[in-house]
C-alpha atoms as a PDB file:
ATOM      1  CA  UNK A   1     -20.815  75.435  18.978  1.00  0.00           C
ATOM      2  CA  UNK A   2     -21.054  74.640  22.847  1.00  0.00           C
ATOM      3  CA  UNK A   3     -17.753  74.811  24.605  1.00  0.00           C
ATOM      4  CA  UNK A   4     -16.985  72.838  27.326  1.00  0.00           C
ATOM      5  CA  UNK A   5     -16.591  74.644  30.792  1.00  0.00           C
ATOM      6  CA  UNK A   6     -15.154  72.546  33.854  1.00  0.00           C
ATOM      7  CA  UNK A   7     -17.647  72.031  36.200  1.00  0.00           C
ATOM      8  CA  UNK A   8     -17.386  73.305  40.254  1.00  0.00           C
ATOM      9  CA  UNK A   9     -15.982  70.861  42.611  1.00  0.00           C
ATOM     10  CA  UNK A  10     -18.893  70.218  45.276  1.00  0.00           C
ATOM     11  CA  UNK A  11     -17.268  70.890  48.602  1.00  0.00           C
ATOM     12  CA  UNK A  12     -16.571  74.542  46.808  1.00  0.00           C
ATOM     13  CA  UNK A  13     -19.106  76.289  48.730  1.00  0.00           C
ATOM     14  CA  UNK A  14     -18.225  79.732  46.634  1.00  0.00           C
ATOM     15  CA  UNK A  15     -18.826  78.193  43.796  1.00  0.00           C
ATOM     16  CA  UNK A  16     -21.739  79.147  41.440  1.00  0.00           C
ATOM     17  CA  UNK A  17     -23.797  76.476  41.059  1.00  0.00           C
ATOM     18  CA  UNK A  18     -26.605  78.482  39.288  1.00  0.00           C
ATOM     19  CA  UNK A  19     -24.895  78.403  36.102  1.00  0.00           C
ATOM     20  CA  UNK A  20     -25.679  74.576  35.909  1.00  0.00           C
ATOM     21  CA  UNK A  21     -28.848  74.048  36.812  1.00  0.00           C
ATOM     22  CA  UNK A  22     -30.194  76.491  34.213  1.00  0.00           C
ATOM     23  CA  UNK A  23     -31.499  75.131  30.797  1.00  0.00           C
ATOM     24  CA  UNK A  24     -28.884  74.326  28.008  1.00  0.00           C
ATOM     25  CA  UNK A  25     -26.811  77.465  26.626  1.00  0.00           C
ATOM     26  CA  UNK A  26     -28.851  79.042  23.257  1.00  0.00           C
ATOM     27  CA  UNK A  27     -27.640  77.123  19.916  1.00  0.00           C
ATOM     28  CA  UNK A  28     -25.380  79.014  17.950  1.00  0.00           C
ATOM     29  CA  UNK A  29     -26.742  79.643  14.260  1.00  0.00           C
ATOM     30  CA  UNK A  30     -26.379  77.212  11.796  1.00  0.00           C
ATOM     31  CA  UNK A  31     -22.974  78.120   9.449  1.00  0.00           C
ATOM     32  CA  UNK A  32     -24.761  78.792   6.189  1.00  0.00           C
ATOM     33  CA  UNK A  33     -21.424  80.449   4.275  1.00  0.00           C
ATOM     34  CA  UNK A  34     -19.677  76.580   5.340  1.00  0.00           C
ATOM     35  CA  UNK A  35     -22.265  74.762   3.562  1.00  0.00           C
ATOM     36  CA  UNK A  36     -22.184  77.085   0.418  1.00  0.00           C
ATOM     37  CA  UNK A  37     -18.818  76.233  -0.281  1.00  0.00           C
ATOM     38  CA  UNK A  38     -19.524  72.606   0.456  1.00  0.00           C
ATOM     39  CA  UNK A  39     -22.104  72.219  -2.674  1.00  0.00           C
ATOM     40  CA  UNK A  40     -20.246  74.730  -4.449  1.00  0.00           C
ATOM     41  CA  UNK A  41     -16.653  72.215  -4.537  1.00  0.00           C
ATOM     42  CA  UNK A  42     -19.119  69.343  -4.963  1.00  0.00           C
ATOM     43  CA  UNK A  43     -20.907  70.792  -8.652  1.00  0.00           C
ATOM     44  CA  UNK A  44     -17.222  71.446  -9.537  1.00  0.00           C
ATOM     45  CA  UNK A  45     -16.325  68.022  -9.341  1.00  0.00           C
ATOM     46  CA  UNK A  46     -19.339  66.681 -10.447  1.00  0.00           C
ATOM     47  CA  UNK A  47     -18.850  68.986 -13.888  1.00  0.00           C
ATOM     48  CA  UNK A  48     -15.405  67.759 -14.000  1.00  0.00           C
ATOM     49  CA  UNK A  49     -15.941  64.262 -13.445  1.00  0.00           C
ATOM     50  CA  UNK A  50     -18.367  64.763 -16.289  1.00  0.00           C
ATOM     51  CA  UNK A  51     -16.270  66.626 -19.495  1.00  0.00           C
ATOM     52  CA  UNK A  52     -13.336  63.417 -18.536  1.00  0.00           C
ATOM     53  CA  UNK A  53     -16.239  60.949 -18.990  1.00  0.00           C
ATOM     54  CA  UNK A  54     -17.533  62.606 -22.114  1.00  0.00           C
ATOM     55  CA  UNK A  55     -13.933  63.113 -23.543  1.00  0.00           C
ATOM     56  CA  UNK A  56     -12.969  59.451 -22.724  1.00  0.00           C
ATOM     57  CA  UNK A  57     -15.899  58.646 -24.875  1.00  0.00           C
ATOM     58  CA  UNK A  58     -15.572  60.775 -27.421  1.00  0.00           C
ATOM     59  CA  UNK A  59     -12.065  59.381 -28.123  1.00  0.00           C
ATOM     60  CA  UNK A  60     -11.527  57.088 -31.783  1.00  0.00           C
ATOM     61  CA  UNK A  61     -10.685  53.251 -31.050  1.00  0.00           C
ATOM     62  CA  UNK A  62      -7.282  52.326 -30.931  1.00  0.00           C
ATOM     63  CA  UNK A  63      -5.953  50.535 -34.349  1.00  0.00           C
ATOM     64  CA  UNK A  64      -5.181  46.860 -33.950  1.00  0.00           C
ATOM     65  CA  UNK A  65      -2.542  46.060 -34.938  1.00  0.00           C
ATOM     66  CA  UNK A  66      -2.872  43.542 -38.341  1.00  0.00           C
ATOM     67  CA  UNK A  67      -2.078  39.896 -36.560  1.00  0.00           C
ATOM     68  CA  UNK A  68       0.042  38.068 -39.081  1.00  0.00           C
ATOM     69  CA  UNK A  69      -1.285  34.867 -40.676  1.00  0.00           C
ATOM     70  CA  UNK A  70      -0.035  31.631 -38.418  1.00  0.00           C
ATOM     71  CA  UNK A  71       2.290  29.740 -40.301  1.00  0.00           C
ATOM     72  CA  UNK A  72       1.762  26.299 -40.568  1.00  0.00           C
ATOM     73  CA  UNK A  73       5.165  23.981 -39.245  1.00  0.00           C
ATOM     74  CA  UNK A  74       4.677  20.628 -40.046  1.00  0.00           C
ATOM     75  CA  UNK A  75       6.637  18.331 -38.294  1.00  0.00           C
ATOM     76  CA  UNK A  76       8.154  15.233 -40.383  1.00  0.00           C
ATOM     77  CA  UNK A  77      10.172  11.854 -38.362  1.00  0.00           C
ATOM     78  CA  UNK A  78      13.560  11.510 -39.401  1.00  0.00           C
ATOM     79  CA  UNK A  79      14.292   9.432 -42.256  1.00  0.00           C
ATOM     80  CA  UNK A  80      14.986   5.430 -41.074  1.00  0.00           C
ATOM     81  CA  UNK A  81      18.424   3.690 -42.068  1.00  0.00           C
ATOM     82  CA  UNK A  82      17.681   1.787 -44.881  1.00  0.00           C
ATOM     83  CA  UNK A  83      16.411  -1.833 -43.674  1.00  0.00           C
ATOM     84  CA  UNK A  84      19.256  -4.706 -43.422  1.00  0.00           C
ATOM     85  CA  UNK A  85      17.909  -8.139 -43.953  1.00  0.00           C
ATOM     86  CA  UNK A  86      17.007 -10.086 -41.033  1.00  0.00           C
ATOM     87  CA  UNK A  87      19.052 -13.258 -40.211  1.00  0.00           C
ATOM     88  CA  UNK A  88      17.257 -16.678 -39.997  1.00  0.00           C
ATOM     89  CA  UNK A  89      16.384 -17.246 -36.530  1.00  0.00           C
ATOM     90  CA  UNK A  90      17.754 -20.183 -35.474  1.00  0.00           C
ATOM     91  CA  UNK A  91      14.813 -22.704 -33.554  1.00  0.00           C
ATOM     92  CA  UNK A  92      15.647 -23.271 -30.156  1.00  0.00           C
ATOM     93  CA  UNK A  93      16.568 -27.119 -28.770  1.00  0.00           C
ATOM     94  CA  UNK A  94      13.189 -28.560 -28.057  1.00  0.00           C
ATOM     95  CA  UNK A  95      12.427 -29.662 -24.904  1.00  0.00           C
ATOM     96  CA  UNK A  96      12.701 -32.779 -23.390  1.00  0.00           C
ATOM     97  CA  UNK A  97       9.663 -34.470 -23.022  1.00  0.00           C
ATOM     98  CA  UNK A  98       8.552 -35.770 -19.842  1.00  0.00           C
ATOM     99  CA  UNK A  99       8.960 -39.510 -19.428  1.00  0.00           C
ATOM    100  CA  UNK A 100       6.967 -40.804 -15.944  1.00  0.00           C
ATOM    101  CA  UNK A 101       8.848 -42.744 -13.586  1.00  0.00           C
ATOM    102  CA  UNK A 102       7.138 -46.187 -13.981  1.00  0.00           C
ATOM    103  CA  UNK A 103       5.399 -46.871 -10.247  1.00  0.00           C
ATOM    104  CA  UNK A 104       6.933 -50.054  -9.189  1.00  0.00           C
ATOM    105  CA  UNK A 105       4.889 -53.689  -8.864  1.00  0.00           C
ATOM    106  CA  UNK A 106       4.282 -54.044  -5.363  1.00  0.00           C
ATOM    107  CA  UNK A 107       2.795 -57.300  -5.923  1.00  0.00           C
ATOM    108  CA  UNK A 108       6.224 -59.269  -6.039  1.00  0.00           C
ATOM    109  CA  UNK A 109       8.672 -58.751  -3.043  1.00  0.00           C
ATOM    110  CA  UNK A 110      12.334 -57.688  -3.863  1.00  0.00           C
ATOM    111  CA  UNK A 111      14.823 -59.598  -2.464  1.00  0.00           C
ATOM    112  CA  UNK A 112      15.852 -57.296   0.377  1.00  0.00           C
ATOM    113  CA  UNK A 113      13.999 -54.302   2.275  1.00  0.00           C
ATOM    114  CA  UNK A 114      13.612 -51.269  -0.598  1.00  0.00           C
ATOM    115  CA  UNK A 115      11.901 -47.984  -0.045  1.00  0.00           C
ATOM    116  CA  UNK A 116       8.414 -48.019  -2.321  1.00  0.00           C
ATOM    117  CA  UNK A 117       8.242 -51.570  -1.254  1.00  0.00           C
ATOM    118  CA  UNK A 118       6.638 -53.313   1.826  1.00  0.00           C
ATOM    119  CA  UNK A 119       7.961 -55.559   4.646  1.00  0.00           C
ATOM    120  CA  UNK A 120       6.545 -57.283   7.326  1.00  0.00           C
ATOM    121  CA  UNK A 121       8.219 -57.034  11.127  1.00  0.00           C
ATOM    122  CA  UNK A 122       9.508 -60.765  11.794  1.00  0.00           C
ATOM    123  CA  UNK A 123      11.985 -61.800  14.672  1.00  0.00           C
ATOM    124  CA  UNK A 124      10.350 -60.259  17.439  1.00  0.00           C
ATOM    125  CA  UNK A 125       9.427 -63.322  19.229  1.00  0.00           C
ATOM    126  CA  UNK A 126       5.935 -62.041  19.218  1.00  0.00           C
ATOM    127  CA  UNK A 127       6.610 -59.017  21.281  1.00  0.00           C
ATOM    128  CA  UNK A 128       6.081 -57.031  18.284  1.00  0.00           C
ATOM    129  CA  UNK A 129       8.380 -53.938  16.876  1.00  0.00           C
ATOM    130  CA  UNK A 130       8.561 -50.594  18.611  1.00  0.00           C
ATOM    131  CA  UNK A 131       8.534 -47.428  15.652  1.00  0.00           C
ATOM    132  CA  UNK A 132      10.434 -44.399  16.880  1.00  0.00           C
ATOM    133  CA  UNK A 133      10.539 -40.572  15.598  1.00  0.00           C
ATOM    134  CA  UNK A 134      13.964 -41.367  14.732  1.00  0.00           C
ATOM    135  CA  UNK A 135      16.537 -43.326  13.349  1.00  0.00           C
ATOM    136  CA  UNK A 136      17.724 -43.953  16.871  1.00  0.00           C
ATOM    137  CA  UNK A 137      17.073 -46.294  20.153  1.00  0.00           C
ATOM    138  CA  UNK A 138      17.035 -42.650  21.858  1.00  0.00           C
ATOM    139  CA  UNK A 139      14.436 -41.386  20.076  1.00  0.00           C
ATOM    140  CA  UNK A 140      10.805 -41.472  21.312  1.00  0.00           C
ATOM    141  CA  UNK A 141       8.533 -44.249  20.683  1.00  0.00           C
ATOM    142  CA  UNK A 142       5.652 -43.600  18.342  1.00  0.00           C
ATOM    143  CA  UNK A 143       4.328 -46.765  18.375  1.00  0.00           C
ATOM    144  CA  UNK A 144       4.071 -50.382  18.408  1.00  0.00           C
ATOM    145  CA  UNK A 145       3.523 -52.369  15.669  1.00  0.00           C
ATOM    146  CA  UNK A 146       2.712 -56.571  15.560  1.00  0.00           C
ATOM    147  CA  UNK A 147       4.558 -58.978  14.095  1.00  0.00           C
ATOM    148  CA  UNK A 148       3.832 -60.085  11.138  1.00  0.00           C
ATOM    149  CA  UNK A 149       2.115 -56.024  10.451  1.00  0.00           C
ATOM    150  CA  UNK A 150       2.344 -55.109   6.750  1.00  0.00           C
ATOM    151  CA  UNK A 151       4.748 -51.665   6.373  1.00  0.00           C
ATOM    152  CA  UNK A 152       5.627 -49.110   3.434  1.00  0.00           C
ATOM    153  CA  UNK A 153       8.787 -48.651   3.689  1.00  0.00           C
ATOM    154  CA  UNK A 154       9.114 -44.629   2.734  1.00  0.00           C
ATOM    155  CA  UNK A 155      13.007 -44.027   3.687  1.00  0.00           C
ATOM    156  CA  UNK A 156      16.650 -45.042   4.454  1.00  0.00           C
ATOM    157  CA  UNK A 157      18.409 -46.897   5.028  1.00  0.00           C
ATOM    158  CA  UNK A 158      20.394 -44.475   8.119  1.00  0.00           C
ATOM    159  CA  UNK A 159      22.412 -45.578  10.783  1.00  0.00           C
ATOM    160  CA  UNK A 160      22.020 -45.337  14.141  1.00  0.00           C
ATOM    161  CA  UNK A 161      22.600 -47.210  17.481  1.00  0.00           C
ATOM    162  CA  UNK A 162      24.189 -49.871  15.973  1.00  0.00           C
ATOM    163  CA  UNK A 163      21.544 -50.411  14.012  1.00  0.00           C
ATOM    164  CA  UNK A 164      20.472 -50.031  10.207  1.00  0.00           C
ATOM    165  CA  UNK A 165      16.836 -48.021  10.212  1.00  0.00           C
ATOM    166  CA  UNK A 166      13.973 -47.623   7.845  1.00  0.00           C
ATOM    167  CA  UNK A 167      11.371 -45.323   7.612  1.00  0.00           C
ATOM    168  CA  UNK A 168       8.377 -46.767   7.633  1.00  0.00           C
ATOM    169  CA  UNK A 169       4.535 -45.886   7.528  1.00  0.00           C
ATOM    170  CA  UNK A 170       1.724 -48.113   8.820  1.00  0.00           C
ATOM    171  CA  UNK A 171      -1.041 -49.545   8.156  1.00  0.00           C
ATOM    172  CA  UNK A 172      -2.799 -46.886  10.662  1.00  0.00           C
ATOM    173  CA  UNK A 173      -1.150 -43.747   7.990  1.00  0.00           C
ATOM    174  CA  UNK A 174       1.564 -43.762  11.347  1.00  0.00           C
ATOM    175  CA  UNK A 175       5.277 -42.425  10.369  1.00  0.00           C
ATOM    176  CA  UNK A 176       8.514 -43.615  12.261  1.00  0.00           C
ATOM    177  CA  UNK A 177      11.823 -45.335  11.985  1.00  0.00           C
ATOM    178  CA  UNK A 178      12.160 -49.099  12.875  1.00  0.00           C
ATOM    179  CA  UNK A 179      15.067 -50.833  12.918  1.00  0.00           C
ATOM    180  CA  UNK A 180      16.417 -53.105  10.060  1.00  0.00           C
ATOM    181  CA  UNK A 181      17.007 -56.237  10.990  1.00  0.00           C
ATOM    182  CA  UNK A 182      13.417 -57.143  11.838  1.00  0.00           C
ATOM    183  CA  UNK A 183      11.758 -56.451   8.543  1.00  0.00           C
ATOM    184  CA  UNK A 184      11.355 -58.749   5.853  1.00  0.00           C
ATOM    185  CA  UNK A 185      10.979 -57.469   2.096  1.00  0.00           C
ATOM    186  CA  UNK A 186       7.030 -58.636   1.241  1.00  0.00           C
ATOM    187  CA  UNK A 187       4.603 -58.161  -1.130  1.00  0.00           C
ATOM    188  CA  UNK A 188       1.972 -55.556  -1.201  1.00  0.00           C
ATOM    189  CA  UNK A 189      -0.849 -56.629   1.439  1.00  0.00           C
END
Protein backbone atom coordinates (compact mmCIF):
# COMPACT_ATOMS: atom_id res chain seq x y z
CA UNK A 1 0.00 0.00 0.00
CA UNK A 2 1.23 3.69 -0.70
CA UNK A 3 1.73 5.71 2.41
CA UNK A 4 1.24 9.12 2.52
CA UNK A 5 4.42 11.38 3.02
CA UNK A 6 3.88 15.25 3.73
CA UNK A 7 4.96 17.11 1.01
CA UNK A 8 7.99 20.09 1.22
CA UNK A 9 6.81 23.51 1.88
CA UNK A 10 8.00 25.63 -1.30
CA UNK A 11 9.95 28.49 0.16
CA UNK A 12 12.11 25.37 1.77
CA UNK A 13 14.93 25.80 -0.47
CA UNK A 14 16.75 22.54 1.29
CA UNK A 15 14.13 20.67 0.59
CA UNK A 16 14.25 17.68 -1.85
CA UNK A 17 12.08 18.23 -4.40
CA UNK A 18 13.37 15.28 -6.56
CA UNK A 19 11.49 12.84 -4.67
CA UNK A 20 8.22 14.30 -6.24
CA UNK A 21 8.69 14.78 -9.51
CA UNK A 22 9.73 11.16 -10.09
CA UNK A 23 7.10 8.59 -11.39
CA UNK A 24 4.66 6.99 -8.80
CA UNK A 25 6.37 4.69 -6.00
CA UNK A 26 6.40 0.68 -7.38
CA UNK A 27 2.94 -1.13 -6.35
CA UNK A 28 3.27 -3.33 -3.59
CA UNK A 29 2.23 -7.07 -4.49
CA UNK A 30 -1.12 -8.03 -4.47
CA UNK A 31 -1.99 -9.90 -0.78
CA UNK A 32 -2.73 -13.36 -2.12
CA UNK A 33 -2.74 -15.22 1.63
CA UNK A 34 -5.81 -12.20 2.42
CA UNK A 35 -7.85 -13.36 -0.35
CA UNK A 36 -7.39 -17.15 0.47
CA UNK A 37 -8.97 -16.79 3.62
CA UNK A 38 -11.63 -14.60 2.09
CA UNK A 39 -13.09 -17.59 -0.26
CA UNK A 40 -12.08 -19.97 2.23
CA UNK A 41 -14.83 -18.27 5.19
CA UNK A 42 -17.13 -17.74 2.21
CA UNK A 43 -17.41 -21.93 1.07
CA UNK A 44 -17.83 -22.37 4.86
CA UNK A 45 -20.82 -20.46 4.98
CA UNK A 46 -22.06 -21.32 1.85
CA UNK A 47 -21.82 -25.30 3.09
CA UNK A 48 -23.45 -24.24 6.18
CA UNK A 49 -26.11 -22.23 4.87
CA UNK A 50 -26.69 -25.36 2.83
CA UNK A 51 -26.97 -28.65 5.53
CA UNK A 52 -29.71 -25.83 7.62
CA UNK A 53 -31.61 -25.58 4.30
CA UNK A 54 -31.51 -29.29 3.64
CA UNK A 55 -32.31 -30.15 7.36
CA UNK A 56 -35.21 -27.58 7.45
CA UNK A 57 -36.51 -29.59 4.59
CA UNK A 58 -35.96 -32.73 5.56
CA UNK A 59 -38.03 -32.09 8.73
CA UNK A 60 -41.87 -34.13 9.05
CA UNK A 61 -44.94 -31.58 8.98
CA UNK A 62 -46.19 -30.46 12.09
CA UNK A 63 -49.60 -32.39 13.26
CA UNK A 64 -52.68 -30.21 13.19
CA UNK A 65 -54.25 -30.25 15.67
CA UNK A 66 -58.02 -32.11 15.07
CA UNK A 67 -60.42 -28.74 14.92
CA UNK A 68 -63.54 -29.72 16.78
CA UNK A 69 -66.87 -29.87 14.93
CA UNK A 70 -68.74 -26.19 15.27
CA UNK A 71 -71.64 -26.56 17.27
CA UNK A 72 -74.65 -25.30 16.04
CA UNK A 73 -76.52 -22.49 18.75
CA UNK A 74 -79.72 -21.73 17.61
CA UNK A 75 -81.14 -18.80 18.89
CA UNK A 76 -85.05 -18.93 19.86
CA UNK A 77 -87.29 -15.27 20.94
CA UNK A 78 -88.60 -15.43 24.25
CA UNK A 79 -91.89 -16.83 24.74
CA UNK A 80 -94.86 -13.84 24.46
CA UNK A 81 -97.36 -13.31 27.51
CA UNK A 82 -100.26 -15.01 26.59
CA UNK A 83 -102.59 -12.51 24.48
CA UNK A 84 -105.38 -10.48 26.61
CA UNK A 85 -108.38 -9.59 24.60
CA UNK A 86 -108.51 -6.30 23.08
CA UNK A 87 -111.15 -3.77 24.32
CA UNK A 88 -113.71 -2.32 21.82
CA UNK A 89 -112.39 0.81 20.58
CA UNK A 90 -114.61 3.32 21.20
CA UNK A 91 -115.40 5.65 17.64
CA UNK A 92 -114.36 9.01 18.07
CA UNK A 93 -117.14 12.15 18.03
CA UNK A 94 -117.52 12.86 14.37
CA UNK A 95 -116.82 15.98 13.15
CA UNK A 96 -118.81 18.78 12.63
CA UNK A 97 -119.63 19.36 9.28
CA UNK A 98 -119.03 22.54 7.67
CA UNK A 99 -122.11 24.69 7.22
CA UNK A 100 -121.23 27.98 4.73
CA UNK A 101 -122.04 31.25 5.96
CA UNK A 102 -124.94 32.20 3.59
CA UNK A 103 -123.45 35.47 1.46
CA UNK A 104 -125.91 38.12 2.18
CA UNK A 105 -128.57 39.73 -0.62
CA UNK A 106 -127.08 42.84 -1.56
CA UNK A 107 -129.93 43.60 -3.66
CA UNK A 108 -132.20 44.99 -0.74
CA UNK A 109 -130.67 47.78 1.52
CA UNK A 110 -130.71 47.21 5.38
CA UNK A 111 -132.05 49.73 7.28
CA UNK A 112 -128.84 51.32 8.56
CA UNK A 113 -125.06 51.27 7.25
CA UNK A 114 -123.79 47.31 7.75
CA UNK A 115 -120.44 45.98 6.75
CA UNK A 116 -121.04 43.42 3.53
CA UNK A 117 -123.56 45.95 2.51
CA UNK A 118 -123.32 49.16 0.33
CA UNK A 119 -124.08 52.88 0.92
CA UNK A 120 -124.05 55.77 -1.04
CA UNK A 121 -122.24 59.25 0.35
CA UNK A 122 -125.32 61.77 0.75
CA UNK A 123 -125.19 65.18 2.71
CA UNK A 124 -122.27 66.60 1.23
CA UNK A 125 -123.90 69.41 -0.46
CA UNK A 126 -122.27 68.21 -3.59
CA UNK A 127 -118.77 68.72 -2.44
CA UNK A 128 -118.43 65.11 -2.29
CA UNK A 129 -116.81 62.85 0.72
CA UNK A 130 -113.11 62.85 1.48
CA UNK A 131 -111.82 58.81 2.37
CA UNK A 132 -108.90 58.81 4.77
CA UNK A 133 -106.25 55.95 5.80
CA UNK A 134 -107.87 56.15 9.03
CA UNK A 135 -110.62 56.29 11.22
CA UNK A 136 -109.63 59.85 11.97
CA UNK A 137 -109.95 63.67 10.57
CA UNK A 138 -105.98 63.47 11.19
CA UNK A 139 -105.36 60.89 9.07
CA UNK A 140 -104.29 61.38 5.42
CA UNK A 141 -106.64 61.72 2.66
CA UNK A 142 -106.78 58.89 0.18
CA UNK A 143 -109.29 60.15 -1.80
CA UNK A 144 -112.35 61.81 -2.83
CA UNK A 145 -115.31 60.24 -3.57
CA UNK A 146 -118.85 61.95 -5.26
CA UNK A 147 -121.92 62.10 -3.87
CA UNK A 148 -124.19 59.91 -4.58
CA UNK A 149 -120.77 57.14 -5.32
CA UNK A 150 -121.82 53.54 -4.62
CA UNK A 151 -119.40 52.04 -1.50
CA UNK A 152 -118.76 48.45 0.13
CA UNK A 153 -118.72 49.00 3.28
CA UNK A 154 -115.77 46.37 4.54
CA UNK A 155 -115.38 47.59 8.39
CA UNK A 156 -116.44 49.36 11.66
CA UNK A 157 -118.02 51.01 12.92
CA UNK A 158 -114.73 52.93 15.14
CA UNK A 159 -114.70 56.10 16.66
CA UNK A 160 -112.80 58.85 16.06
CA UNK A 161 -112.87 62.72 15.97
CA UNK A 162 -116.14 62.90 17.06
CA UNK A 163 -117.15 60.99 14.52
CA UNK A 164 -118.51 57.32 13.85
CA UNK A 165 -116.23 55.77 10.75
CA UNK A 166 -116.61 53.04 8.23
CA UNK A 167 -114.34 51.33 6.21
CA UNK A 168 -115.12 51.50 2.98
CA UNK A 169 -113.83 50.34 -0.56
CA UNK A 170 -114.70 52.01 -3.87
CA UNK A 171 -115.83 51.62 -6.82
CA UNK A 172 -112.06 52.27 -8.16
CA UNK A 173 -110.91 48.78 -5.67
CA UNK A 174 -109.70 52.17 -3.29
CA UNK A 175 -109.59 51.34 0.69
CA UNK A 176 -110.18 54.10 3.44
CA UNK A 177 -112.30 55.22 6.31
CA UNK A 178 -115.16 57.79 5.76
CA UNK A 179 -117.07 59.12 8.21
CA UNK A 180 -120.62 57.91 9.26
CA UNK A 181 -122.95 60.27 9.08
CA UNK A 182 -122.77 60.81 5.33
CA UNK A 183 -123.53 57.34 4.12
CA UNK A 184 -126.75 55.99 3.44
CA UNK A 185 -127.42 52.06 3.64
CA UNK A 186 -128.24 51.18 -0.38
CA UNK A 187 -128.62 48.48 -2.46
CA UNK A 188 -126.01 46.76 -4.45
CA UNK A 189 -125.22 49.07 -7.64
Amino acid sequence: MARYKRPPHPQDSDADTTQWTSSMPPQEPVPWKWFAVGLVVTLIGIGLATVMVINLLARPPLEVAAVPEPELIILTAQPSPTPSVTPDFVLPTPLPTFTPIPTPDNAVAPPEVTVGFYATVVNTGGAGLVVRGGPSTSNVQVTLVDEGSYLLVIGGPEEGSDFLWWQVETEDQVEGWVAGQFLEPAAAP
